[in-house]
PDB file of N, CA and C in Angstrom:
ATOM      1  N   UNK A   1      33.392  36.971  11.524  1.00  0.00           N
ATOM      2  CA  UNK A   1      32.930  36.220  10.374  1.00  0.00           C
ATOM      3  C   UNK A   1      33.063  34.721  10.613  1.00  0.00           C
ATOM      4  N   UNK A   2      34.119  34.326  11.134  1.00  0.00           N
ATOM      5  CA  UNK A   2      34.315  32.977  11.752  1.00  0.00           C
ATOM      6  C   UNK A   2      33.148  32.001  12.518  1.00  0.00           C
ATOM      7  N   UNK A   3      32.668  33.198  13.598  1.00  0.00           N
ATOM      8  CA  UNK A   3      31.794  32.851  14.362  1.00  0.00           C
ATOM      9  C   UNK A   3      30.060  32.340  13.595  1.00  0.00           C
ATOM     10  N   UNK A   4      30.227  33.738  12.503  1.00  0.00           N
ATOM     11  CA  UNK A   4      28.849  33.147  11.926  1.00  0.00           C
ATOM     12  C   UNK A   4      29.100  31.919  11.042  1.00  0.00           C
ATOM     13  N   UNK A   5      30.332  31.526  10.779  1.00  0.00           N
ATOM     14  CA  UNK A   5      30.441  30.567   9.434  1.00  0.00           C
ATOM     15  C   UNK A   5      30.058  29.477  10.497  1.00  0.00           C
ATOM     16  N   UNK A   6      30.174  29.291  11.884  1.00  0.00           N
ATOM     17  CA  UNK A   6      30.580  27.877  12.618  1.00  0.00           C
ATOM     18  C   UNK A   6      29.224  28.149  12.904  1.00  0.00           C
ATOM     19  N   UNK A   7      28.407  28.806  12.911  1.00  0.00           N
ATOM     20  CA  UNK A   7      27.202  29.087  13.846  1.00  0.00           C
ATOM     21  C   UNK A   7      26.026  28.245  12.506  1.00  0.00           C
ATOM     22  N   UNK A   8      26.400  29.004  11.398  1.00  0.00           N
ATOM     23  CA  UNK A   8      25.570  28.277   9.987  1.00  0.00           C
ATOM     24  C   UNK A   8      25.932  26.948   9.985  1.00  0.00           C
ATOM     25  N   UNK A   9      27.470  26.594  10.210  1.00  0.00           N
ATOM     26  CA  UNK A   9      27.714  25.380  10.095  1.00  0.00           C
ATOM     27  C   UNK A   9      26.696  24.036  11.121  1.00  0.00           C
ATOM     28  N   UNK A  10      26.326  24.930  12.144  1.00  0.00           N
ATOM     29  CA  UNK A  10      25.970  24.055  13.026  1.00  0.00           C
ATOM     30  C   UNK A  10      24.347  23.930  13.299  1.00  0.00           C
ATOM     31  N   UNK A  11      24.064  25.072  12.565  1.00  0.00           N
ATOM     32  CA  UNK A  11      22.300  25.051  11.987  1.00  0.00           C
ATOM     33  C   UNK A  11      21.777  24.145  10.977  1.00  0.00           C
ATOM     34  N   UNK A  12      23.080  23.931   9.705  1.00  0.00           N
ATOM     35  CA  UNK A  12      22.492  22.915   8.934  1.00  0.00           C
ATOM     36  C   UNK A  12      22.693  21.745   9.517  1.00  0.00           C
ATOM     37  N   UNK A  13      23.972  21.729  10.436  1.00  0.00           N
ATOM     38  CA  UNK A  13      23.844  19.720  10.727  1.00  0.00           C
ATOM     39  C   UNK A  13      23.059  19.407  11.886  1.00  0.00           C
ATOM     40  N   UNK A  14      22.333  20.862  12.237  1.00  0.00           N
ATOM     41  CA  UNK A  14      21.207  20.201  13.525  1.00  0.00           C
ATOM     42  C   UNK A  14      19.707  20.032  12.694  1.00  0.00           C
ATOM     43  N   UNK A  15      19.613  20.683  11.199  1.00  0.00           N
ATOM     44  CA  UNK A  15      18.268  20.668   9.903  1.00  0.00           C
ATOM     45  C   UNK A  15      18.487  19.296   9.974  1.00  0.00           C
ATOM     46  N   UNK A  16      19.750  18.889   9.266  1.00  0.00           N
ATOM     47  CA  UNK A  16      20.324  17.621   8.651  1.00  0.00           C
ATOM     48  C   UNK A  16      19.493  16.152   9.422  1.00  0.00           C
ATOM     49  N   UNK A  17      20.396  16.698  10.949  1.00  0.00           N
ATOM     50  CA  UNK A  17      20.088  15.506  11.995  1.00  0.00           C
ATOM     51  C   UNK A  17      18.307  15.405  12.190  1.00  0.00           C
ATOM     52  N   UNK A  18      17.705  16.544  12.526  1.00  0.00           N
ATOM     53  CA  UNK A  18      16.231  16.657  12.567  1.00  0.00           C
ATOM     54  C   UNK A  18      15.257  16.003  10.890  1.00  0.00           C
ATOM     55  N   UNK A  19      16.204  16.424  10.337  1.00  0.00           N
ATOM     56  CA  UNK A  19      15.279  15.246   8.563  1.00  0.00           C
ATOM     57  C   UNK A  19      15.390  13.945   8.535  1.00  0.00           C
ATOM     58  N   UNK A  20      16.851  13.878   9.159  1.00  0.00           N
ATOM     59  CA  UNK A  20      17.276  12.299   9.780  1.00  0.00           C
ATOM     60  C   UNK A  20      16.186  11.593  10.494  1.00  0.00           C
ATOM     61  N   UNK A  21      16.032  12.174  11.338  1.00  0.00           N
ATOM     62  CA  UNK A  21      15.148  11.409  12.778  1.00  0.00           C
ATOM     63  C   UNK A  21      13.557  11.185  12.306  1.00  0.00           C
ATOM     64  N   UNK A  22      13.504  12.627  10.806  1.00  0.00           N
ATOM     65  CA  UNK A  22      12.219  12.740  10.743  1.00  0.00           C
ATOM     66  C   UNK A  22      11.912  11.427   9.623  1.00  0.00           C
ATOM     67  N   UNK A  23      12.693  10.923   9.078  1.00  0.00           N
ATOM     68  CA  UNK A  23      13.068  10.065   7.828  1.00  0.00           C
ATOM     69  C   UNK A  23      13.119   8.686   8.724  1.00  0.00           C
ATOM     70  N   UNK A  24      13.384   8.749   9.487  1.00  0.00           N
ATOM     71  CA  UNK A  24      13.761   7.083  10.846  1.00  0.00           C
ATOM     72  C   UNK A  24      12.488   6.941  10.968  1.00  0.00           C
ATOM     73  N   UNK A  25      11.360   8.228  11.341  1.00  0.00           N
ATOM     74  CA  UNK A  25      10.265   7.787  12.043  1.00  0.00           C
ATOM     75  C   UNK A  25       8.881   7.759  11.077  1.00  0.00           C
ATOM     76  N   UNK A  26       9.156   8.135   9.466  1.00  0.00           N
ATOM     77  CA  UNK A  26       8.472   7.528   8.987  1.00  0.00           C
ATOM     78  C   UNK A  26       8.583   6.471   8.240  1.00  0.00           C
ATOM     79  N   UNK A  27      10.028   6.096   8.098  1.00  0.00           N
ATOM     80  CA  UNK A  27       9.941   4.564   7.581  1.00  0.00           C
ATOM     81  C   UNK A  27       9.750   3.426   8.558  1.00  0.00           C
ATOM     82  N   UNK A  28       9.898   3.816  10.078  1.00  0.00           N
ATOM     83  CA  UNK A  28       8.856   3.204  11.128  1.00  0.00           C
ATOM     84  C   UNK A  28       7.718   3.170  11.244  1.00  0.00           C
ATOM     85  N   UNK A  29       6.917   4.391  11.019  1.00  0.00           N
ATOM     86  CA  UNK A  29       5.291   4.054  10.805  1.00  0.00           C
ATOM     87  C   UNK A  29       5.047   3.201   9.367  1.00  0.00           C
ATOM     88  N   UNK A  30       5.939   3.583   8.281  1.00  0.00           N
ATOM     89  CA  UNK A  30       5.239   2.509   7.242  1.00  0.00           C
ATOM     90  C   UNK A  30       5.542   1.217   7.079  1.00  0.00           C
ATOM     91  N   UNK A  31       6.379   0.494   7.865  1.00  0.00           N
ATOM     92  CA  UNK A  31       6.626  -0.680   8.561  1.00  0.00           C
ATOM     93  C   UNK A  31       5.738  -0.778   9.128  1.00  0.00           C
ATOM     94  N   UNK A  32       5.459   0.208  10.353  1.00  0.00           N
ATOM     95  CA  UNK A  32       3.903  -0.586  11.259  1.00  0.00           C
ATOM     96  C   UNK A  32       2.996  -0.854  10.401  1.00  0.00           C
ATOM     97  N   UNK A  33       2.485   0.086  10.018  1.00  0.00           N
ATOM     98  CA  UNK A  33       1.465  -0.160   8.856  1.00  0.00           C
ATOM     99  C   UNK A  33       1.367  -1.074   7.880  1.00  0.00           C
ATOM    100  N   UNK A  34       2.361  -1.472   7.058  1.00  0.00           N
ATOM    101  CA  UNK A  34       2.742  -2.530   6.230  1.00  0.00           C
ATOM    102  C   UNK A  34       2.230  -3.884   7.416  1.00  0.00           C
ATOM    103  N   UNK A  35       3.184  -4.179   8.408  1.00  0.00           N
ATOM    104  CA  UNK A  35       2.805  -5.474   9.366  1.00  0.00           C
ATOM    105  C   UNK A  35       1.078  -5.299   9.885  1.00  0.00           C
ATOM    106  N   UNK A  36       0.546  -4.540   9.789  1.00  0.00           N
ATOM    107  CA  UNK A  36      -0.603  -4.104  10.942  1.00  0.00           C
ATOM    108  C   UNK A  36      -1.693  -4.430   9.379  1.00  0.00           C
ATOM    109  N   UNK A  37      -1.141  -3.803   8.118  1.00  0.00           N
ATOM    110  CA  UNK A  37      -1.680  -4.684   6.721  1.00  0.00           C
ATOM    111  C   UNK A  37      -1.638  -6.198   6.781  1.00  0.00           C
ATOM    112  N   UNK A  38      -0.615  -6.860   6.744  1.00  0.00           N
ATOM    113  CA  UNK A  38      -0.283  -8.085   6.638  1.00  0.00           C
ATOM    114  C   UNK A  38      -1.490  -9.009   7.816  1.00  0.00           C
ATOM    115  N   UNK A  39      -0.662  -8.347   8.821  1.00  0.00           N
ATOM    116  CA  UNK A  39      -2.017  -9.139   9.966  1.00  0.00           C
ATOM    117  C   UNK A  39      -3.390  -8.970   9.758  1.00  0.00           C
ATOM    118  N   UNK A  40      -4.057  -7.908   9.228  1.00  0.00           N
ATOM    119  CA  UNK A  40      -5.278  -7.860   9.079  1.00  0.00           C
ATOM    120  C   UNK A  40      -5.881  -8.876   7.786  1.00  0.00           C
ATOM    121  N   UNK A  41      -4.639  -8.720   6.791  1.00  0.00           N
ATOM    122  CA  UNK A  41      -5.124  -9.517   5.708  1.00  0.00           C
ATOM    123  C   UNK A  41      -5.199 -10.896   6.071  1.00  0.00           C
ATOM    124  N   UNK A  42      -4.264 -11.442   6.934  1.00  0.00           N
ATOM    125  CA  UNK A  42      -4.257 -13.021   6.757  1.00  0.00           C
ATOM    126  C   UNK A  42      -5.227 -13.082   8.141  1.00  0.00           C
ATOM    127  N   UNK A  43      -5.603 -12.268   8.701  1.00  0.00           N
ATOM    128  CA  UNK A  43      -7.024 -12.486   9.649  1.00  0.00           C
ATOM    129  C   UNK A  43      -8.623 -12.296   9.034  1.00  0.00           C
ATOM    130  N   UNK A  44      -8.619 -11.812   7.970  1.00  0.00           N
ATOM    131  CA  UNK A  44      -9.465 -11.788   6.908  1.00  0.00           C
ATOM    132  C   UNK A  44      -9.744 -12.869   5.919  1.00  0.00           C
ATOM    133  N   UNK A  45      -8.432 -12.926   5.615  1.00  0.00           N
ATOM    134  CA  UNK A  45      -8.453 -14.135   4.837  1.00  0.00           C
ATOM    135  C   UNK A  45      -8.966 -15.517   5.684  1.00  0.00           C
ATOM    136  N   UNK A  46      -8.643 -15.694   6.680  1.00  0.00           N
ATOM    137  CA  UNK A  46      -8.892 -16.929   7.062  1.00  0.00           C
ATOM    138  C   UNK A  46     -10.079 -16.549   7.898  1.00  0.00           C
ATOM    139  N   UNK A  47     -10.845 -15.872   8.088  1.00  0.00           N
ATOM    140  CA  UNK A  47     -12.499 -15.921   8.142  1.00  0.00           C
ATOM    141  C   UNK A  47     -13.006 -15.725   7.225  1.00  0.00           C
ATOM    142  N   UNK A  48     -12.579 -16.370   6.179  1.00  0.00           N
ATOM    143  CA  UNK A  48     -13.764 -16.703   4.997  1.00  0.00           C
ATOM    144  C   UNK A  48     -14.532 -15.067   4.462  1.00  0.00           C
ATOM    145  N   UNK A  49     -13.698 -13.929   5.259  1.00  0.00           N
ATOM    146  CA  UNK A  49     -14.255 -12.628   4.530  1.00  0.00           C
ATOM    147  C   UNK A  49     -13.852 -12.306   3.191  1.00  0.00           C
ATOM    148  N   UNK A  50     -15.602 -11.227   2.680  1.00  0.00           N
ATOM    149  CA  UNK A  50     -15.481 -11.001   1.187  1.00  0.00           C
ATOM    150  C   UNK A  50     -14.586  -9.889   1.187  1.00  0.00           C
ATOM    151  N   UNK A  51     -13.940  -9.597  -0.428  1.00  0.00           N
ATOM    152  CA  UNK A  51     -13.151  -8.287  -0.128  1.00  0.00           C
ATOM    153  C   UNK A  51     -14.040  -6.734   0.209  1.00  0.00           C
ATOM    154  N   UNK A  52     -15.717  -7.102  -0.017  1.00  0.00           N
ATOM    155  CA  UNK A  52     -16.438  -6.017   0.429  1.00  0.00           C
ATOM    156  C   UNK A  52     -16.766  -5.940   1.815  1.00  0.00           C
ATOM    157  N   UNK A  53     -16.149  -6.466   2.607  1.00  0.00           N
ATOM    158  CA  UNK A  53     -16.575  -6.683   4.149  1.00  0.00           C
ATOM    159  C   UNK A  53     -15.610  -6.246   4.780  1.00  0.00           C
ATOM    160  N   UNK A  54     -14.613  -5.764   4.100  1.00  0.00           N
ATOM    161  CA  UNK A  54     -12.988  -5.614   4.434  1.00  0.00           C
ATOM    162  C   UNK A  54     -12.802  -4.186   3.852  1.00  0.00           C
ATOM    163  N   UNK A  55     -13.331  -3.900   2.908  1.00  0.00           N
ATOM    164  CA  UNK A  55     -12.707  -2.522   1.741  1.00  0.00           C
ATOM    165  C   UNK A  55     -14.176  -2.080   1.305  1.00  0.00           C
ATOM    166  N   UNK A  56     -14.033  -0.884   1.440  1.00  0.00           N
ATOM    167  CA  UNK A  56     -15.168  -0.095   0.835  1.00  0.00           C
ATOM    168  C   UNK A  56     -14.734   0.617  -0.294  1.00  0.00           C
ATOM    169  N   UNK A  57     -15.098  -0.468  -1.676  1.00  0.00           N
ATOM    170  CA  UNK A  57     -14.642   0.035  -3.107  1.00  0.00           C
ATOM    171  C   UNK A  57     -15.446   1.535  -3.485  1.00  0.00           C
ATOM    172  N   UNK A  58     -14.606   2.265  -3.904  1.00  0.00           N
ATOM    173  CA  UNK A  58     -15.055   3.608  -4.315  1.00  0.00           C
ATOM    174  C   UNK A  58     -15.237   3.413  -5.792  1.00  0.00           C
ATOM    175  N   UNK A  59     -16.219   3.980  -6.038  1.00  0.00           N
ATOM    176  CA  UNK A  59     -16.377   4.105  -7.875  1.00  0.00           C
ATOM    177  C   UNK A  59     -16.159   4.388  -8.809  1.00  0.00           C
ATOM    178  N   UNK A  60     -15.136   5.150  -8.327  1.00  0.00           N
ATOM    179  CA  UNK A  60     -14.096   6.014  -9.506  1.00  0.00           C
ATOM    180  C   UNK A  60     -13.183   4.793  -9.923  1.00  0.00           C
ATOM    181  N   UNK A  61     -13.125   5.186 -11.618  1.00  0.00           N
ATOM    182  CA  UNK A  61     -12.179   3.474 -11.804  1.00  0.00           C
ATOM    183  C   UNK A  61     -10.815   4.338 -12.316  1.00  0.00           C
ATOM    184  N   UNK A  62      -9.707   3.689 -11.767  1.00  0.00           N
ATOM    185  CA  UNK A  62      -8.448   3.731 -12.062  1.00  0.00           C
ATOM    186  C   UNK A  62      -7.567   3.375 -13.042  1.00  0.00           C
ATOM    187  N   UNK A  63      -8.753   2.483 -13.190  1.00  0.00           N
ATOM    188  CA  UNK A  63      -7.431   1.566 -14.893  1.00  0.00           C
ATOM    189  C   UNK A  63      -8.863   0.215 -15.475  1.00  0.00           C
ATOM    190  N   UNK A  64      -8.888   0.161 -16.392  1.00  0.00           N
ATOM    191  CA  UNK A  64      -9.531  -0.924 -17.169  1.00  0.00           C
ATOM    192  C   UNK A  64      -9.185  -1.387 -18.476  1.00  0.00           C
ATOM    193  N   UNK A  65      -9.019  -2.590 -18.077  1.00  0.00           N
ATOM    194  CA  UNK A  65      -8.593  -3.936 -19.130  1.00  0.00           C
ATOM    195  C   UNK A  65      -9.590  -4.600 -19.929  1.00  0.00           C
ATOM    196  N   UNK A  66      -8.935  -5.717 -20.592  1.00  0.00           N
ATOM    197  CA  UNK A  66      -9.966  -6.573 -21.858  1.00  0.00           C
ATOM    198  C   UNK A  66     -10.961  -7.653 -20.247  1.00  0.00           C
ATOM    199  N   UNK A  67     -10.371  -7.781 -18.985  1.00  0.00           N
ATOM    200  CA  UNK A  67     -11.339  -8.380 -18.565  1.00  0.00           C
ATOM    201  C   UNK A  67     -11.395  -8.309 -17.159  1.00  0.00           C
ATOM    202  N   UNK A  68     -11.034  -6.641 -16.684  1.00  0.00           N
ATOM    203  CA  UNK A  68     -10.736  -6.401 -15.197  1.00  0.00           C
ATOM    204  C   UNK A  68     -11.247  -4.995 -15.434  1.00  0.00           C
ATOM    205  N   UNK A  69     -10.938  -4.616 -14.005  1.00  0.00           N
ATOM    206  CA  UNK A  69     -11.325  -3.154 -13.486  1.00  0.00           C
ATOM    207  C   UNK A  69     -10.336  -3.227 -12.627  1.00  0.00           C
ATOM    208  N   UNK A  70      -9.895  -1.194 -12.356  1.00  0.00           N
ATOM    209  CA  UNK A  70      -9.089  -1.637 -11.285  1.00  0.00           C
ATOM    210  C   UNK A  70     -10.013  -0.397 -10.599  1.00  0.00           C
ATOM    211  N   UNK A  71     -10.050  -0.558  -9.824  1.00  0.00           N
ATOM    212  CA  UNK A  71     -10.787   0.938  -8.589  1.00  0.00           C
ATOM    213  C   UNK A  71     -10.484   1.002  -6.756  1.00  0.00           C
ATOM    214  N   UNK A  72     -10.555   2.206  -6.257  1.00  0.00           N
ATOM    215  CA  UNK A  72      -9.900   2.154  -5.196  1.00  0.00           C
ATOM    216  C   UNK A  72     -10.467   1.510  -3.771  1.00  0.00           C
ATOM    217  N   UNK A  73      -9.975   0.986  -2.868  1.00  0.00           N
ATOM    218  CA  UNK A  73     -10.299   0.326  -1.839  1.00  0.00           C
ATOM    219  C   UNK A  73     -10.101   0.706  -0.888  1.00  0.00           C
ATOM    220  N   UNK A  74     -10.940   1.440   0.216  1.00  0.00           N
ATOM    221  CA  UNK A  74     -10.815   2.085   1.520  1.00  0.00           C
ATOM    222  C   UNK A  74     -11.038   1.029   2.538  1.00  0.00           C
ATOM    223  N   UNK A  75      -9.905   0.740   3.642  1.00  0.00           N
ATOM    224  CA  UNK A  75      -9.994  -0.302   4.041  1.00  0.00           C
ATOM    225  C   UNK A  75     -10.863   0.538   5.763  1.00  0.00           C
ATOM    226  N   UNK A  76     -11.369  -0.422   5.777  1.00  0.00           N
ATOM    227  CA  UNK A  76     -12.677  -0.110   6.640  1.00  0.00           C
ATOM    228  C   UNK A  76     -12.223   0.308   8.254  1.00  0.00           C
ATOM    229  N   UNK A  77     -11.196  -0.653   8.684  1.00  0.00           N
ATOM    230  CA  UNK A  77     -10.928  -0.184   9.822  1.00  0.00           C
ATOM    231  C   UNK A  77      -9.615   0.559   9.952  1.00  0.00           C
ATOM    232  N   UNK A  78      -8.769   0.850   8.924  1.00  0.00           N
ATOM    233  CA  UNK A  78      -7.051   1.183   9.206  1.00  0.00           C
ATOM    234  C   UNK A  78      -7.226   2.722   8.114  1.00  0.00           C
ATOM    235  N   UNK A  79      -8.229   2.534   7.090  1.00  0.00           N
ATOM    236  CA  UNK A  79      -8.340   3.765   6.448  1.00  0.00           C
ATOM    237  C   UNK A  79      -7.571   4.073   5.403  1.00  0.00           C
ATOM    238  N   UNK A  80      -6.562   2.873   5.447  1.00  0.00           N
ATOM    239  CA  UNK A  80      -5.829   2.828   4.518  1.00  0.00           C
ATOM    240  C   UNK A  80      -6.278   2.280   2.810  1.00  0.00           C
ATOM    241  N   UNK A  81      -6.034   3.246   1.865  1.00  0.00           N
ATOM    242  CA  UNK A  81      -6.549   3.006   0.266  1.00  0.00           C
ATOM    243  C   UNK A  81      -5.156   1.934  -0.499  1.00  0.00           C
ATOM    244  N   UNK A  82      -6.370   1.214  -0.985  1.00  0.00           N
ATOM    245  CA  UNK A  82      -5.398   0.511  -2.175  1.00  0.00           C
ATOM    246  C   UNK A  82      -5.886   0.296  -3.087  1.00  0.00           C
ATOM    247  N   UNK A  83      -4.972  -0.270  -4.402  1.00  0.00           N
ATOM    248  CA  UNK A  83      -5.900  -0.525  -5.317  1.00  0.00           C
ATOM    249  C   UNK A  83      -6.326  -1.677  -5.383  1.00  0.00           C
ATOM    250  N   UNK A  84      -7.923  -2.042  -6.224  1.00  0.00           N
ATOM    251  CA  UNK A  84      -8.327  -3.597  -6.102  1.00  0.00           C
ATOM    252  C   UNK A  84      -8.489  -3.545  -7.362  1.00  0.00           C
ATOM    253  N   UNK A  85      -7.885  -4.597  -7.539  1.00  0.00           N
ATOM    254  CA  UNK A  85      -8.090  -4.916  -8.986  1.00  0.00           C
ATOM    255  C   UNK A  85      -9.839  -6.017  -9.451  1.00  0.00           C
ATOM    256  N   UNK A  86     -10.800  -5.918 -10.004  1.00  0.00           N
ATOM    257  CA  UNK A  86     -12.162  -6.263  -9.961  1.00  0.00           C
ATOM    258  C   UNK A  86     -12.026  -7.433 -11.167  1.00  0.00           C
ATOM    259  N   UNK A  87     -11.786  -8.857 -11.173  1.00  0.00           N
ATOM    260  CA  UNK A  87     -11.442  -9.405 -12.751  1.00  0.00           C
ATOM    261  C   UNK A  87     -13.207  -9.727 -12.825  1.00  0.00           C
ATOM    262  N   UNK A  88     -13.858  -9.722 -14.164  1.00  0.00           N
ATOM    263  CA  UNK A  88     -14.798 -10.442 -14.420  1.00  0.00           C
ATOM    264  C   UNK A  88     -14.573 -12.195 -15.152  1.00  0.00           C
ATOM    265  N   UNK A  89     -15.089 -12.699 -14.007  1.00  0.00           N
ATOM    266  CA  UNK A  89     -14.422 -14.431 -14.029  1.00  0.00           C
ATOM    267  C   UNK A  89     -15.535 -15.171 -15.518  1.00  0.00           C
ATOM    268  N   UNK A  90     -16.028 -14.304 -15.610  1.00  0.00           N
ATOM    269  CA  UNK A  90     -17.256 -14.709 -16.864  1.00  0.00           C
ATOM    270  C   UNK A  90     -16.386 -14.662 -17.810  1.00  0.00           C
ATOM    271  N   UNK A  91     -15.100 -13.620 -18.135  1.00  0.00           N
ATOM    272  CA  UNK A  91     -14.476 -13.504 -19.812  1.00  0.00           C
ATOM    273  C   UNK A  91     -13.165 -14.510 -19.439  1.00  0.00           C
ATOM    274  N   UNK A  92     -12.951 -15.087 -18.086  1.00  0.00           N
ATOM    275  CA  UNK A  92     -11.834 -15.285 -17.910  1.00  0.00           C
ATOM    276  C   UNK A  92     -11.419 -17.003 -18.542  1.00  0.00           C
ATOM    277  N   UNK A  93     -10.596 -17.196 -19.279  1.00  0.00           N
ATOM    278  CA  UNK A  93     -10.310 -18.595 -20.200  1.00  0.00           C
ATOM    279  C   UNK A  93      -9.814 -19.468 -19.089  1.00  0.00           C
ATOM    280  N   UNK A  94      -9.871 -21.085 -19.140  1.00  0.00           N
ATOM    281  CA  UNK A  94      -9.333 -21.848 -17.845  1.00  0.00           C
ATOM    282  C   UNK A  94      -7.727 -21.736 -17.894  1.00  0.00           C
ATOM    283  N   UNK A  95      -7.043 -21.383 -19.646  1.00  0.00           N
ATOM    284  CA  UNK A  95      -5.855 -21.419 -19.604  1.00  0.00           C
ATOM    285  C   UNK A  95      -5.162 -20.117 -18.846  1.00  0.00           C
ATOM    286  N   UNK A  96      -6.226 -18.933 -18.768  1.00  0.00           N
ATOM    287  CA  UNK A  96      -5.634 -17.285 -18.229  1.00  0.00           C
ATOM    288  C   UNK A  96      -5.597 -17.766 -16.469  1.00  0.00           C
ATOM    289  N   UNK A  97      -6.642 -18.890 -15.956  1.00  0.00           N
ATOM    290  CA  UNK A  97      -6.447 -18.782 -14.399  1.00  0.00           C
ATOM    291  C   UNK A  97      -4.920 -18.810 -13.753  1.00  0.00           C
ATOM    292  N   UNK A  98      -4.148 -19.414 -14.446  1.00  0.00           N
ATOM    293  CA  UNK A  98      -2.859 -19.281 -13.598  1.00  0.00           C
ATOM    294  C   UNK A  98      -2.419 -18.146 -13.604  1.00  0.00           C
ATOM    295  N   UNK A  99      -2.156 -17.334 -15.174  1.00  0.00           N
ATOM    296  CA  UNK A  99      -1.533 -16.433 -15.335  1.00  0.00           C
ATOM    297  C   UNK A  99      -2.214 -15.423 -14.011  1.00  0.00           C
ATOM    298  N   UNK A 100      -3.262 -15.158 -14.230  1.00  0.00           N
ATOM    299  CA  UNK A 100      -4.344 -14.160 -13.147  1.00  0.00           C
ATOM    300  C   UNK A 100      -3.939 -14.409 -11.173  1.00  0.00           C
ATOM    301  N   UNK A 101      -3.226 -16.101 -11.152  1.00  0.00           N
ATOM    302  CA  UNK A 101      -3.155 -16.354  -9.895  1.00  0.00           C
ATOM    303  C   UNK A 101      -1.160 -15.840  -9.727  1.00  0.00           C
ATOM    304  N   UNK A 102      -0.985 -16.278 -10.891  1.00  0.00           N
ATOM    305  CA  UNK A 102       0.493 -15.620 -10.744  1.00  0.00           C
ATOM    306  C   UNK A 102       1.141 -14.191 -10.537  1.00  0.00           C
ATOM    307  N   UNK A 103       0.136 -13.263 -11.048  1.00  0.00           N
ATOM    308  CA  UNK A 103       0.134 -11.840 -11.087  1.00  0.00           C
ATOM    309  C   UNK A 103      -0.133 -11.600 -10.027  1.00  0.00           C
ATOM    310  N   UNK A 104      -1.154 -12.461  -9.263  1.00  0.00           N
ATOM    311  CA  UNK A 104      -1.758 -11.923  -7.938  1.00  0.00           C
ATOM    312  C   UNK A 104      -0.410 -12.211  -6.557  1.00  0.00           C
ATOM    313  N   UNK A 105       0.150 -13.137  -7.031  1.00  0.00           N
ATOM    314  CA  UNK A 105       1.474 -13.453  -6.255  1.00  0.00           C
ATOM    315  C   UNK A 105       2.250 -12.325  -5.915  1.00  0.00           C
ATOM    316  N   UNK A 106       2.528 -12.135  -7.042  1.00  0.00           N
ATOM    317  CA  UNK A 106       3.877 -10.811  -7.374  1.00  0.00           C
ATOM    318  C   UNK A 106       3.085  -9.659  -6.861  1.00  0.00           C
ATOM    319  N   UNK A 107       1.473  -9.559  -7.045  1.00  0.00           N
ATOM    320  CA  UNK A 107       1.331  -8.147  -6.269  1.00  0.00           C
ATOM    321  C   UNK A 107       1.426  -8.237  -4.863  1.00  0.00           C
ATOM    322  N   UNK A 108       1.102  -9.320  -4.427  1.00  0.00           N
ATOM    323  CA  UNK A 108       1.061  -9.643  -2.854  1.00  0.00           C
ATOM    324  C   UNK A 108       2.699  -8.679  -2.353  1.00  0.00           C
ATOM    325  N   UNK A 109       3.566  -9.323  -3.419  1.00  0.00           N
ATOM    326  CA  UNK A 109       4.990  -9.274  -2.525  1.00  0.00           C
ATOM    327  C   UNK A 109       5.471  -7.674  -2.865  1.00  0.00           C
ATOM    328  N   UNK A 110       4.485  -6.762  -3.303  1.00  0.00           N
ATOM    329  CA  UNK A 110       4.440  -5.551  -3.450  1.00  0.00           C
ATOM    330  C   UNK A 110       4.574  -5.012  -2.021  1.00  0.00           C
ATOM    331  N   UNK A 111       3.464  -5.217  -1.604  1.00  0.00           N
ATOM    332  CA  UNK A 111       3.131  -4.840  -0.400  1.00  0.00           C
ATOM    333  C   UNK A 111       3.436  -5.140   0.856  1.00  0.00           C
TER     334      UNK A 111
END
């Protein structure tokens, strides 16, 4: 009985160690991914690209406001989805532009 208790004992801490390693190596890919985001964006950004040249918005809408859309964004070369938020700058007041540039801050540091 001994033998099987040490034998179970040593099956869960080799599960344990294997969820471990498996847990190391995907918060390593979503680090790559996150940096491999970052670089693409500020290489986008600074060629003057639109966000439709970059993301292929899908049409299904996710969330809608008194003067936005939000719907999903398939990014063209990494495949990776996010959400884009769509504001219509026609309802937008000169006093709401900060608030709209401040929000956009804080989502940046989401990601």
């Amino acid at each position: 009985m001994g033998q099987l208790s040490l034998l179970s004992l040593l099956k869960k801490q080799h599960q344990e160690q294997k969820f471990q390693e498996l847990d190391q190596q995907q918060l390593e890919q979503e680090s790559n991914e996150k940096i491999q985001i970052k670089l693409l964006d500020f290489i986008n950004l600074h060629q003057n690209l639109s966000i439709k040249d970059v993301y292929e918005i899908l049409p299904s809408k996710l969330g809608i406001g008194s003067q936005s859309v939000v719907k999903i964004g398939l990014h063209k070369v990494l495949g990776i989805t996010r959400a884009i938020k769509i504001i219509d700058k026609s309802t937008v007041l000169i006093g709401d532009i900060s608030t709209v540039l401040h929000e956009a801050e804080i989502l940046k540091q989401l990601v």
